[in-house]
Protein backbone atom coordinates (compact mmCIF):
# COMPACT_ATOMS: atom_id res chain seq x y z
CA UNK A 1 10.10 33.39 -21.47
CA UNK A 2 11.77 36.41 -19.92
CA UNK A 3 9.83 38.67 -23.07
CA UNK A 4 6.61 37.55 -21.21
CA UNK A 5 7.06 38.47 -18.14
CA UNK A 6 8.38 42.19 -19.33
CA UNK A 7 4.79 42.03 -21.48
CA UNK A 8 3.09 41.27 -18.29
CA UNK A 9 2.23 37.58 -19.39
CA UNK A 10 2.03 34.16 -18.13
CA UNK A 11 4.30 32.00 -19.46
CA UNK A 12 2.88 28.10 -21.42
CA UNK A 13 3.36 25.98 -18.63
CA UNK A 14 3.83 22.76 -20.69
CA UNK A 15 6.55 24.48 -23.42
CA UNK A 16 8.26 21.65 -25.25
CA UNK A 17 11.63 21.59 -27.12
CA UNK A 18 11.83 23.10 -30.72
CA UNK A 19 14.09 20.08 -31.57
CA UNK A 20 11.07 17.86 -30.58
CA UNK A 21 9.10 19.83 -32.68
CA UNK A 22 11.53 20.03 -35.73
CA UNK A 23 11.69 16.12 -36.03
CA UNK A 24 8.66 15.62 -36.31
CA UNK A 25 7.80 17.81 -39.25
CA UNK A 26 11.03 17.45 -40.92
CA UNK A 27 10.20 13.79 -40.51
CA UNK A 28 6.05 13.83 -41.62
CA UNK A 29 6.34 17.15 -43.65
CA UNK A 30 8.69 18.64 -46.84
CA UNK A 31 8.95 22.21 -47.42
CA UNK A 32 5.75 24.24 -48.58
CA UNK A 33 3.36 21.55 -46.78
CA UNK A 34 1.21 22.55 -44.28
CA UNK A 35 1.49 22.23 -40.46
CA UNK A 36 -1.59 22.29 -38.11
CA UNK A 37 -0.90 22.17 -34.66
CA UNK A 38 -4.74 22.88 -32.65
CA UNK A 39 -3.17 22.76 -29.65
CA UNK A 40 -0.47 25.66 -30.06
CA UNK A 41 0.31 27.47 -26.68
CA UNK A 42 3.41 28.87 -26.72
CA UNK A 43 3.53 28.39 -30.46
CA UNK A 44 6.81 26.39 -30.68
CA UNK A 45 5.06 24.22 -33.64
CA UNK A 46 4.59 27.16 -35.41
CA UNK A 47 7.72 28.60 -35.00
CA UNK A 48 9.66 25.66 -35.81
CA UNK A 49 7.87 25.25 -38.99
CA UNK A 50 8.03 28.79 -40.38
CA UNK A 51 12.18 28.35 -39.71
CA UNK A 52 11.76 24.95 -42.21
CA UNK A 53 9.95 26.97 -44.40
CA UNK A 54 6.56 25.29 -44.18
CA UNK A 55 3.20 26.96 -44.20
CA UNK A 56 1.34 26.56 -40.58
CA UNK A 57 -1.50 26.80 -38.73
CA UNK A 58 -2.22 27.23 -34.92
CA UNK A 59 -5.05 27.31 -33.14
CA UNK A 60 -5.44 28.37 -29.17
CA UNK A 61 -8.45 28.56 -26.64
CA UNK A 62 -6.29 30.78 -24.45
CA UNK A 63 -5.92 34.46 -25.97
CA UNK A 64 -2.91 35.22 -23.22
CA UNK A 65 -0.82 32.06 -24.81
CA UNK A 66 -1.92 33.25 -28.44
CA UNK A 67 -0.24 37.02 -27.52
CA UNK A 68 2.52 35.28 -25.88
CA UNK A 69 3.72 32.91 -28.67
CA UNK A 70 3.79 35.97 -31.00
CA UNK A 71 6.76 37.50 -28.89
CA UNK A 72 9.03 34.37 -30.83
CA UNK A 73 8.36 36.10 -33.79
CA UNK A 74 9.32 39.68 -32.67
CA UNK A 75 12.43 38.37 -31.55
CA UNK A 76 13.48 37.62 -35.35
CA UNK A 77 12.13 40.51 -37.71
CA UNK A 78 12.90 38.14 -41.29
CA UNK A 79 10.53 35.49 -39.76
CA UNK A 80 6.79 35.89 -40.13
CA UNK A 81 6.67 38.51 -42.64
CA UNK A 82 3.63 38.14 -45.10
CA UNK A 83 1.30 36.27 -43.25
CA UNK A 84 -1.91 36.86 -41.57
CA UNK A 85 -3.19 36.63 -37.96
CA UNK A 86 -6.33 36.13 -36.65
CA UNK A 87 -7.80 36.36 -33.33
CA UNK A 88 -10.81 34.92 -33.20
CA UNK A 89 -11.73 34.66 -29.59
């Protein structure tokens, strides 16, 4: 959160735990399936899954909380390599 507000961004305001996040797909999900969260915000779906090594896909009206969830991925420079973002806004 603090990596937003240096970027000049608003913060999600309804961020939920990665744990909550991580039972769920370990639970519904094995590795190499797809995620799809069309709701992402901050991205925490996302981010969760790419760390259980499952594909994903997000999808976000808001273009601030789609710039904003990328800043998880900065933070780790082995995570999201390969992959392929589109804005479409």
């Amino acid at each position: 959160m603090m990596k937003s507000k240096e970027n000049g961004l608003k913060p999600h305001p309804a961020r939920f735990p990665r744990r909550f996040a991580e039972f769920f797909i370990k639970f519904l999900t094995n590795e190499g399936d797809t995620v799809f969260d069309p709701f992402a915000g901050s991205n925490t779906t996302g981010y969760v899954a790419e760390h259980l090594q499952r594909k994903w896909i997000a999808c976000e009206l808001n273009e601030e909380y789609i710039k904003n969830s990328l800043l998880r991925f900065e933070e780790e420079p082995n995570l999201f390599t390969n992959k392929e973002v589109i804005l479409n806004v």
